[in-house]
Protein backbone atom coordinates (compact mmCIF):
# COMPACT_ATOMS: atom_id res chain seq x y z
CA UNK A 1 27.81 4.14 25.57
CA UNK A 2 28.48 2.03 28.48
CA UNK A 3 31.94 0.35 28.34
CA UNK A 4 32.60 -3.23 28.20
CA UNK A 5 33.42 -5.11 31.36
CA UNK A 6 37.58 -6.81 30.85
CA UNK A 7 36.97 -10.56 32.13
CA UNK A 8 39.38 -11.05 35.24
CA UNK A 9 41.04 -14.38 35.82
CA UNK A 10 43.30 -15.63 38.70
CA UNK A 11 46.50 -16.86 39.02
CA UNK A 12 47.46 -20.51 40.19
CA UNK A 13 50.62 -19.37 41.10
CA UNK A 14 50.36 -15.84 43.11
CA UNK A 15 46.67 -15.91 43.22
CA UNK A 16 46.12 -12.54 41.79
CA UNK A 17 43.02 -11.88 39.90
CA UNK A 18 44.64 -9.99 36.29
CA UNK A 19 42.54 -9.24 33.04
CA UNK A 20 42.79 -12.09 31.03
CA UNK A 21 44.92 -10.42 28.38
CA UNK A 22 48.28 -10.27 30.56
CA UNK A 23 48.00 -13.86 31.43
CA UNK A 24 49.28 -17.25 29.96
CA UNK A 25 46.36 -19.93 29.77
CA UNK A 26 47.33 -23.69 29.93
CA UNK A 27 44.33 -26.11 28.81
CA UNK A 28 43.49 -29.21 29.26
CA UNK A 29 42.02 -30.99 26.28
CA UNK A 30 39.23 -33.12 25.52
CA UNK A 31 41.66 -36.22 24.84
CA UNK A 32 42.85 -35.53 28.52
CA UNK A 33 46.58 -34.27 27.55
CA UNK A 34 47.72 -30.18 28.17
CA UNK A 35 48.98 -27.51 26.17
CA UNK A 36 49.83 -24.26 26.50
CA UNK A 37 47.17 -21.90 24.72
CA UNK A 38 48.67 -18.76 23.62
CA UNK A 39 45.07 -17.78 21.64
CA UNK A 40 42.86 -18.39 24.47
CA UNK A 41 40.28 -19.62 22.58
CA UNK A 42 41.73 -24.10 22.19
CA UNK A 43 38.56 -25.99 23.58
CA UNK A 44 38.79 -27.63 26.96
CA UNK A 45 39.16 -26.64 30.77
CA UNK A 46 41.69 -23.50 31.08
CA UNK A 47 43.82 -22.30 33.71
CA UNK A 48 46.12 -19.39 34.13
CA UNK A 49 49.25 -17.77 35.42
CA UNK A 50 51.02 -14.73 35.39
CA UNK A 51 53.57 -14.20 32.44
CA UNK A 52 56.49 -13.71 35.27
CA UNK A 53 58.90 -16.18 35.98
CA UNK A 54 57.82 -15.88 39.82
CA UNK A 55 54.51 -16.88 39.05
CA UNK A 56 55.71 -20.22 37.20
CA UNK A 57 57.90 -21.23 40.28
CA UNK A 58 55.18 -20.39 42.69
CA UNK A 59 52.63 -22.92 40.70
CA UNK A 60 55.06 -25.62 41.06
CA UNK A 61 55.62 -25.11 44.37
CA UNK A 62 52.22 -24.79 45.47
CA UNK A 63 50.87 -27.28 42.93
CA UNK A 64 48.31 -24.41 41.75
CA UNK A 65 48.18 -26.30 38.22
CA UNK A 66 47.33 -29.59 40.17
CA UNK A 67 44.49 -28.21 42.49
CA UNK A 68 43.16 -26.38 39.35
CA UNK A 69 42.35 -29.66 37.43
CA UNK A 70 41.93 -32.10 40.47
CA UNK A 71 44.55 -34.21 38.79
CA UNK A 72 48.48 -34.96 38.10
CA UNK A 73 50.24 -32.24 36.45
CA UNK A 74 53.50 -32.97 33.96
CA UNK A 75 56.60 -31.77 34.51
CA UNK A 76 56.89 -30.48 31.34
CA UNK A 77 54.47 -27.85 31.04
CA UNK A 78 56.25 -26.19 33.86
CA UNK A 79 59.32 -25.98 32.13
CA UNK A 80 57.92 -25.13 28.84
CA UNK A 81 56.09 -22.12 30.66
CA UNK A 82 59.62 -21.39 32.26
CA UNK A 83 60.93 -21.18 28.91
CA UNK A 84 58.42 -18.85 27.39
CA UNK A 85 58.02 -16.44 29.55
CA UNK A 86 62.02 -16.25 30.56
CA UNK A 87 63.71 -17.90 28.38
CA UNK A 88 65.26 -20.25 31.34
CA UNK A 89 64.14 -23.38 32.65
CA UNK A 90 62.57 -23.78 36.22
C-alpha cells in the first residue's frame, strides 16, 4: 500500500513549509472577523504559524498575517497566539 502524502503548509512568520499538524491555523470567517482554529477544520480562509514564540513575533514584525489576507490584522490575535503557545504576551 502506498502511503498517504502529510499536507505541508507555510509559515507567515519564518516562512517554513511544516506538516500541517505542528502548526497553529488562524481563520478568517465568513462574517469577516478572525479566530484562532485549534481543529483546523472552522470554515473560511486559513493561515498558519509555527507553535514557537519566535514565529509569533516574526509575523508581527513582518506583517505575515496582513500579507496573508490582503487586509488589516488585530492586535489581538497576536497576543492571544503569544499567550497560547508561551504563555506570555508579545
Amino acid at each position: 500500500m502506498s502511503e498517504r502524502k502529510t499536507p505541508l503548509r507555510r509559515c507567515v512568520g519564518c516562512g517554513q513549509m511544516l506538516p500541517k499538524a505542528q502548526m497553529q491555523r488562524v481563520v478568517k470567517t465568513t462574517e469577516g472577523g478572525y479566530e484562532i482554529d485549534p481543529t483546523g477544520k472552522q470554515a473560511g480562509r486559513g493561515a498558519y504559524v509555527c507553535v514557537l514564540p519566535e514565529c509569533v513575533a516574526k509575523a508581527l514584525k513582518n506583517r505575515g498575517f496582513e500579507r496573508s489576507y490582503k487586509s488589516g490584522f488585530p492586535k489581538e490575535i497576536y497576543s492571544a497566539l503569544a499567550r497560547e503557545v508561551s504563555g506570555s504576551d508579545v
